[in-house]
Protein backbone atom coordinates (compact mmCIF):
# COMPACT_ATOMS: atom_id res chain seq x y z
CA UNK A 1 0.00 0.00 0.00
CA UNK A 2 3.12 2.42 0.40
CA UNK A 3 2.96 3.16 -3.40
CA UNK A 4 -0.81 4.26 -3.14
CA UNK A 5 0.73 6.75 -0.53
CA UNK A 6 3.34 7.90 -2.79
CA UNK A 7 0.96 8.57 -5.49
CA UNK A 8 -0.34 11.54 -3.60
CA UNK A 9 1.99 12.15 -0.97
CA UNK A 10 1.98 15.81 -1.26
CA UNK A 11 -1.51 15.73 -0.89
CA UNK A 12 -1.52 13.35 2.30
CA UNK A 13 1.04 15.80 3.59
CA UNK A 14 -1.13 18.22 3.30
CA UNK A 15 -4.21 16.42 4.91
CA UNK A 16 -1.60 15.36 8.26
CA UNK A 17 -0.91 19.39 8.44
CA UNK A 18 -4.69 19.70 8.55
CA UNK A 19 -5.12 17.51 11.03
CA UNK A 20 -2.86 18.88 13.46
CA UNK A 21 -4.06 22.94 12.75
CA UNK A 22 -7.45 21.23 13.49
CA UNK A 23 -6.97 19.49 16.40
CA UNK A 24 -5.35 22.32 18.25
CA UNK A 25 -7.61 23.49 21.53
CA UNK A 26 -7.00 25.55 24.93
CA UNK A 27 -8.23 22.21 26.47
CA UNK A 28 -5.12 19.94 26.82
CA UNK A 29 -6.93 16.93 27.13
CA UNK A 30 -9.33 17.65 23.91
CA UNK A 31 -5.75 17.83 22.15
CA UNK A 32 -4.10 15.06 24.53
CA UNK A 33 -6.96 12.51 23.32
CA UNK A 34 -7.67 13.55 19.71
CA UNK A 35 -4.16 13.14 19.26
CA UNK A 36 -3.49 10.09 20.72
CA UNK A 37 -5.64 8.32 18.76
CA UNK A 38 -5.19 9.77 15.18
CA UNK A 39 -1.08 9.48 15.32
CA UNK A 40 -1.65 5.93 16.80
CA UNK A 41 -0.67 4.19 14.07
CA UNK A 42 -3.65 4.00 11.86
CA UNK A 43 -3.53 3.35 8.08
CA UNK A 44 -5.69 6.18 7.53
CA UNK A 45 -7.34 4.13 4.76
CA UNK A 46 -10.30 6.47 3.83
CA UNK A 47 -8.58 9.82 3.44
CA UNK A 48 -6.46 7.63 0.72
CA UNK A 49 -8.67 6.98 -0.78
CA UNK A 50 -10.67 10.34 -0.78
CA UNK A 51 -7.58 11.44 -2.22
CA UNK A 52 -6.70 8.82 -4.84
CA UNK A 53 -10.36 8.93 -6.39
CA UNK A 54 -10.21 12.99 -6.98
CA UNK A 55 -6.29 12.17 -8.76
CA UNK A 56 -8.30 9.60 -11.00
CA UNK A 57 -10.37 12.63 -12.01
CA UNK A 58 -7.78 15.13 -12.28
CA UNK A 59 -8.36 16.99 -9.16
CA UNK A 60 -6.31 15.92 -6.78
CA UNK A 61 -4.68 19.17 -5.74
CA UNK A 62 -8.44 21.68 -5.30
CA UNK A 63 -7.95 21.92 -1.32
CA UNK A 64 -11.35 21.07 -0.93
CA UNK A 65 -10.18 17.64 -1.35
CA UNK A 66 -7.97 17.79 1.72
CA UNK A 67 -10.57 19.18 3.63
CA UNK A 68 -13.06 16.31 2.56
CA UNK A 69 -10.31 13.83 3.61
CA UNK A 70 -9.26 15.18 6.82
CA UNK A 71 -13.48 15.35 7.34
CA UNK A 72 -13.33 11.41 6.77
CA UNK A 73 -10.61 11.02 9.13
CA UNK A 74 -12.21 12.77 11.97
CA UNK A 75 -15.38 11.22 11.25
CA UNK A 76 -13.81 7.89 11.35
CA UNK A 77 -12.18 8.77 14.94
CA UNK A 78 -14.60 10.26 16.28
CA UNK A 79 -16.56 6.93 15.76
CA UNK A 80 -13.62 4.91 17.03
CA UNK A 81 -13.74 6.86 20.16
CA UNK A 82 -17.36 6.05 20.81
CA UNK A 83 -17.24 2.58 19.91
CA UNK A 84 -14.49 1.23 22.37
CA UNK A 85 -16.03 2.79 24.81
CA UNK A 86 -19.47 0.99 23.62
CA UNK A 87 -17.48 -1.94 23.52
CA UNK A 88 -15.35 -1.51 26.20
CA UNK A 89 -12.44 -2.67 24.59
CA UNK A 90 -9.04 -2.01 26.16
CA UNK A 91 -6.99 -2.43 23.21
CA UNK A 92 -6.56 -0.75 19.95
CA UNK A 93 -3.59 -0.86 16.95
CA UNK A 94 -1.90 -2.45 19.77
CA UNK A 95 -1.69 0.10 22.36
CA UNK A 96 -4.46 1.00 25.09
CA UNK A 97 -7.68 2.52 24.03
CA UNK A 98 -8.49 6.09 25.10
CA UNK A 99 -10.76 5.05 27.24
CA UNK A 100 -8.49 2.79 29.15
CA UNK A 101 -6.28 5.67 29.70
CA UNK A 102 -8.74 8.86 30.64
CA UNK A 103 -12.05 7.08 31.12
CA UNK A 104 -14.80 6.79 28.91
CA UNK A 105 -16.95 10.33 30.06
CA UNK A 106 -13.67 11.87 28.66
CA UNK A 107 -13.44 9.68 24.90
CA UNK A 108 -16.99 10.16 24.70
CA UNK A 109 -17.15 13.98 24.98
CA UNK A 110 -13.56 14.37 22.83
CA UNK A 111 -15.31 12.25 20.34
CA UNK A 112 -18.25 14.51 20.47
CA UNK A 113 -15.59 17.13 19.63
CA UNK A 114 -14.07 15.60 16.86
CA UNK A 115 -17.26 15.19 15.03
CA UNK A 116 -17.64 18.91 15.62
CA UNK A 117 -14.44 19.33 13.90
CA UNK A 118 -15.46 17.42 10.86
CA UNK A 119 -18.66 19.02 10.48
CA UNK A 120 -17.02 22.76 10.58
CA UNK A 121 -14.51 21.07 7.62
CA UNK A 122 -17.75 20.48 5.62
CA UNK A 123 -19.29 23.72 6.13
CA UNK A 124 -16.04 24.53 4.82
CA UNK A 125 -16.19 23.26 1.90
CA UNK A 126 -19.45 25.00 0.81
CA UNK A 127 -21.27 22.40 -0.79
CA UNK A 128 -24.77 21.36 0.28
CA UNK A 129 -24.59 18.01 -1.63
CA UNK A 130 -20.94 16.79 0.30
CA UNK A 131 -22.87 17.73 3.33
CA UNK A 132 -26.03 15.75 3.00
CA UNK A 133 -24.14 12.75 1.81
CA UNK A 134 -21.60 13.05 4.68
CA UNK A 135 -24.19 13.70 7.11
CA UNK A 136 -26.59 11.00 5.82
CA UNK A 137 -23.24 8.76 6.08
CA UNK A 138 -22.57 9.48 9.87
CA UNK A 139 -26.76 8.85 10.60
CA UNK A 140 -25.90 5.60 9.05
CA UNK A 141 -23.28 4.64 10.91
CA UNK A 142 -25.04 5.29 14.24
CA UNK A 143 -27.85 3.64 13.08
CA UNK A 144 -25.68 0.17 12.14
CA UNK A 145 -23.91 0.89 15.53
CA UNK A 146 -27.47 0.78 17.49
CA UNK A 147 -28.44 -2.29 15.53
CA UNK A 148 -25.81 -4.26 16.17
CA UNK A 149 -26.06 -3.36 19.86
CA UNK A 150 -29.38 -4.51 19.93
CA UNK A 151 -28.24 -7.75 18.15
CA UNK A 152 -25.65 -9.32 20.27
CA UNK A 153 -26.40 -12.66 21.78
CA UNK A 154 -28.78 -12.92 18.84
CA UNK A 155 -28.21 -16.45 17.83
CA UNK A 156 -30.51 -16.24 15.01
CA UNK A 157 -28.63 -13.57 13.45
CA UNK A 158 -28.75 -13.96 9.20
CA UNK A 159 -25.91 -13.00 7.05
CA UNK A 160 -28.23 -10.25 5.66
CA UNK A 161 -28.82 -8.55 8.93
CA UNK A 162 -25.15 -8.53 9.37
CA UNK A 163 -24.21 -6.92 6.12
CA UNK A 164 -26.73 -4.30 6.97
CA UNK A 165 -24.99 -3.29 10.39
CA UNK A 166 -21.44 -3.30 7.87
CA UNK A 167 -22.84 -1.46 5.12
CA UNK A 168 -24.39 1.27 7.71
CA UNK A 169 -21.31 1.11 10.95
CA UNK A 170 -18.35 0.98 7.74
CA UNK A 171 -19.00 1.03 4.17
CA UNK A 172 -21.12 3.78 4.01
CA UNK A 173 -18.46 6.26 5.07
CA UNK A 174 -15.93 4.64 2.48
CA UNK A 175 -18.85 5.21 -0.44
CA UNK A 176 -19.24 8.96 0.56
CA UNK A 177 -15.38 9.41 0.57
CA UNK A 178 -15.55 8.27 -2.39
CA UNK A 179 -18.73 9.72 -3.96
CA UNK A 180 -17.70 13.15 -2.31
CA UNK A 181 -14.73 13.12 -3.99
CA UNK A 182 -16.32 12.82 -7.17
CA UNK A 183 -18.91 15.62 -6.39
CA UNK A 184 -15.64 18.52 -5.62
CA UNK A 185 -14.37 17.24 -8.76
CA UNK A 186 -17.64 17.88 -10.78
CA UNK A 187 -17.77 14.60 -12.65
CA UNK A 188 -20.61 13.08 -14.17
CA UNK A 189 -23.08 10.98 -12.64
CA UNK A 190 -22.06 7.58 -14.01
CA UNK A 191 -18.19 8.32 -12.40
CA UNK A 192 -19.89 9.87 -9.25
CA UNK A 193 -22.29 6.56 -8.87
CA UNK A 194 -19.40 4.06 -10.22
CA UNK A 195 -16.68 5.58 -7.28
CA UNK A 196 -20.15 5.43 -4.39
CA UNK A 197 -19.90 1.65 -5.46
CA UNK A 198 -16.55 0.99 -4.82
CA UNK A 199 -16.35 2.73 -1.46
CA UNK A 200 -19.18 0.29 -0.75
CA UNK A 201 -17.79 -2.85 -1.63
CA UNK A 202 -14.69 -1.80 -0.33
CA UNK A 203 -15.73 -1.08 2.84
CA UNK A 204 -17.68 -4.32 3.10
CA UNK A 205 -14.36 -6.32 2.31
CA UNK A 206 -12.54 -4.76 4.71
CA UNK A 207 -15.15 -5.50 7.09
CA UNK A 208 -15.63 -8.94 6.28
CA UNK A 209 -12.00 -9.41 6.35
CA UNK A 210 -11.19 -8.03 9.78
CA UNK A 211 -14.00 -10.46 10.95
CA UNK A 212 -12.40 -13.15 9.56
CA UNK A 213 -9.34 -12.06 11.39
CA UNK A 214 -10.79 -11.78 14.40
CA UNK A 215 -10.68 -15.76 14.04
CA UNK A 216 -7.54 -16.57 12.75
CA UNK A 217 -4.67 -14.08 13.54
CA UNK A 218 -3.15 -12.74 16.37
CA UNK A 219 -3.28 -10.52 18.69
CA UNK A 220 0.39 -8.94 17.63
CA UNK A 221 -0.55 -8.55 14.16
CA UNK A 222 -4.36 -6.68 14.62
CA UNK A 223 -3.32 -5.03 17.62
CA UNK A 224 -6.27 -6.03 19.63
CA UNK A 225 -7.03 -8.99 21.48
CA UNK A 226 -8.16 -12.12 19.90
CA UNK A 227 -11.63 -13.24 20.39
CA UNK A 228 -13.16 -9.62 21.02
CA UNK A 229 -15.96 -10.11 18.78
CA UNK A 230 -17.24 -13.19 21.01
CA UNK A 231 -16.25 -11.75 24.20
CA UNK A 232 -18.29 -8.51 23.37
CA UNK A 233 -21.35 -11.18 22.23
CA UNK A 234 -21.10 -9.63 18.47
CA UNK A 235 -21.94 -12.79 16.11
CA UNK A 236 -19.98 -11.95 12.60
CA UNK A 237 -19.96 -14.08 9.45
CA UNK A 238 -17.62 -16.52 10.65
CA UNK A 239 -19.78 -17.14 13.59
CA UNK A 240 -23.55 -17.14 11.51
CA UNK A 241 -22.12 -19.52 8.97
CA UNK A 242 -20.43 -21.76 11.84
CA UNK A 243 -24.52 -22.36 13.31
CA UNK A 244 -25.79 -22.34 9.98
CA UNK A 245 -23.38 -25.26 8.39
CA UNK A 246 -23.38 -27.20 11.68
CA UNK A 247 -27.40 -27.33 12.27
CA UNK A 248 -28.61 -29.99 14.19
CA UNK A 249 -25.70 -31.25 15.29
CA UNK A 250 -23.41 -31.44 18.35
CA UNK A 251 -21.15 -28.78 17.07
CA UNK A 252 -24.03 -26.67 16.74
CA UNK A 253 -25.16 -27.24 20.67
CA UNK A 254 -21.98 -26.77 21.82
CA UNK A 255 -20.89 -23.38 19.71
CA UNK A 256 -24.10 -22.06 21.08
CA UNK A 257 -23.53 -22.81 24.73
CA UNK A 258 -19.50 -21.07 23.88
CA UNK A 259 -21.71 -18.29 22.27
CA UNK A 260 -24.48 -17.84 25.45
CA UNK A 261 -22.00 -18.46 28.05
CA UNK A 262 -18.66 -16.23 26.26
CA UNK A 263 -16.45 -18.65 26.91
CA UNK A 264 -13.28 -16.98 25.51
CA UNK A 265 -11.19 -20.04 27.20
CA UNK A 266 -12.50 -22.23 24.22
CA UNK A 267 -11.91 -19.82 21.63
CA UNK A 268 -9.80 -22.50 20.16
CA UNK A 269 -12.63 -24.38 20.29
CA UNK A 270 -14.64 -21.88 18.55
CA UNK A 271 -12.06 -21.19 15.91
CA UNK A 272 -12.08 -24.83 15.14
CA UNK A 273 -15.55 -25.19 14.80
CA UNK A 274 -15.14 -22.45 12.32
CA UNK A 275 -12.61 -23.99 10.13
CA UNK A 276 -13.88 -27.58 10.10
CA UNK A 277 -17.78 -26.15 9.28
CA UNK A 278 -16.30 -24.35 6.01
CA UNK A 279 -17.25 -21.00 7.88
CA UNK A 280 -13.99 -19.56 7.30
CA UNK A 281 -13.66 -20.55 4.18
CA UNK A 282 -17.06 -19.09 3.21
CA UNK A 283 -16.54 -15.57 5.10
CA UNK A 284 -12.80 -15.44 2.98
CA UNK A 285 -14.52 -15.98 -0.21
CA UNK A 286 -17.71 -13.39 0.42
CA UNK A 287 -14.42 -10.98 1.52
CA UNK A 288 -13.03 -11.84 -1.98
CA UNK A 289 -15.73 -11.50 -3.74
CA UNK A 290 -16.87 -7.90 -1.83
CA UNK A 291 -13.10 -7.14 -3.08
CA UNK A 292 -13.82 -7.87 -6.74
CA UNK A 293 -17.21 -6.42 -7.49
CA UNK A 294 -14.73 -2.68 -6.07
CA UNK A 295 -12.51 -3.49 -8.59
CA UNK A 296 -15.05 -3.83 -11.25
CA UNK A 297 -16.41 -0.47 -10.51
CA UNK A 298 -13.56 1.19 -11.30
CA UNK A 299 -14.20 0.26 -15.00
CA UNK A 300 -15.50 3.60 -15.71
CA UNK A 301 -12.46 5.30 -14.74
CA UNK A 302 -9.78 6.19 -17.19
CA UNK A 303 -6.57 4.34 -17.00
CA UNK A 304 -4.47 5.95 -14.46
CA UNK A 305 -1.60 5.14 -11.78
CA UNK A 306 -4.56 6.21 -9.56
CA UNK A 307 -6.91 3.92 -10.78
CA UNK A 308 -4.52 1.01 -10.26
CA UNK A 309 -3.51 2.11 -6.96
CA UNK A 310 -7.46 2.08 -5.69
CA UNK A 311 -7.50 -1.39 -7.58
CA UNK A 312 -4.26 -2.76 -5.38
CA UNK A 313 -6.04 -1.79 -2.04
CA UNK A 314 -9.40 -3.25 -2.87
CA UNK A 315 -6.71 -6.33 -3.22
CA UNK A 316 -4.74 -5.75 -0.28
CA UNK A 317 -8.24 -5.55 1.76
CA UNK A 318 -8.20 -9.17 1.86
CA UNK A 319 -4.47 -10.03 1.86
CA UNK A 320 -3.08 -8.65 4.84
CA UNK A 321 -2.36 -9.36 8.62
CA UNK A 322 -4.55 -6.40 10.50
């Protein structure tokens, strides 16, 4: 993914200085927090590929473009903020979670302040349309948040219910990166609809895939612990295709009663379970096949370093370690 970076690295430059001028407050811990999280080591995945779809139209270098990236980012924080805390989850890129360090009254109100932040870097930008689709994309993503809360323990959880809590809690965002890059650009509607696409199925693989990781890597490589999903009661693919491919059997009783009771001292038992079903073999290939239906999209696109480099990470969404 480096080369991506290099492809507009002048432009990502420009986003990190954003970032930083943004983040600056007379509250040290607003700035203590905010901070902590954005330089912790993220890939910083959607501003890339904000900027990587405007250079595939040309207009890579407008500085609404870095504002509409930087917006991602700090819409993407700001929800990382409120979801460990949701979660309770103590670990994050491998390093504690702000909420393990200051407490969660303080993540919750700095992530109420990064929103802020990315909804000033809209107004910003002065366009009504990048506004409703951003905003639209943030209702969505508390909305998939709220439905999957209301879904854990649910052991008769379908795999379409679960790619609506993904679509709305990740994809979404990743389609109106995209999308919204097209709009600033002024493309036409086929380019503007062909770039929401990919940001969808993009974000979808890259959900998939870090489900199917919770399963089978390691707590080194994602940089959280192992087993979170099942621990927090969140049933994924890998888990609804495990109960759906061992019905009526004794697999099937006993993965439920791991499930119910959150048994994370047989995770090995649920990962098992997993493999031997064909679940994880099923959730890699929907992951690969999320991955290929982004790459088709880019079709419309003229042939570019840029297109090719939003190609490669639609491929490294499902080849990597975290």
């Amino acid at each position: 993914m480096q080369s991506s970076y290099a492809l507009v690295a002048d432009q990502f430059n420009a986003v990190n200085a954003l970032i930083t001028e943004q983040l600056n407050s007379e509250v040290g811990l607003v700035e203590n927090i905010s901070h902590y999280l954005v330089d912790g080591g993220g890939k910083r995945v959607r501003p890339l590929v904000t900027l990587l779809s405007a250079a595939a139209l040309g207009d890579a270098n407008h500085f609404k473009q870095i504002q509409l990236a930087t917006a991602i980012e700090f819409l993407h924080t700001a929800t990382l903020l409120h979801d460990d805390v949701v979660d309770m989850s103590t670990l994050r890129r491998g390093q504690p979670t702000a909420n393990a360090n200051w407490g969660n009254a303080s993540s919750v109100l700095v992530g109420d302040f990064v929103y802020s932040k990315a909804f000033e870097l809209m107004v910003a930008i002065g366009s009504l349309p990048v506004m409703d689709v951003l905003s639209h994309s943030t209702t969505k993503i508390a909305e998939g948040e709220v439905k999957q809360l209301m879904l854990i323990g649910d052991l008769s959880l379908s795999q379409a219910d679960y790619f609506d809590v993904i679509r709305n809690k990740t994809a979404v965002l990743f389609s109106g990166s995209c999308r919204c890059a097209a709009m600033i650009a002024d493309t036409d509607s086929e380019t503007e609809h062909a770039l929401a696409l990919y940001g969808l199925h993009l974000g979808q693989a890259f959900q998939i895939f870090d489900d199917y990781l919770d399963y089978t890597g390691n707590a080194d490589d994602l940089g959280k612990n192992v087993g979170d999903d099942l621990a927090e009661g969140k049933l994924t693919l890998p888990l609804i295709e495990a109960l759906r491919l061992t019905a009526n059997t004794q697999d099937n009783t006993l993965l439920r009663r791991i499930i119910e009771e959150k048994d994370l001292t047989r995770i090995d038992t649920v990962v098992a379970l997993c493999r031997e079903s064909g679940a994880l073999d099923h959730t890699l290939t929907v992951a690969h096949t999320e991955a290929n239906a982004a790459k088709q999209a880019l079709a419309v696109l003229p042939q570019s370093n840029y297109r090719d480099a939003l190609s490669d990470i639609a491929d490294q969404a499902v080849h990597r370690k975290q």
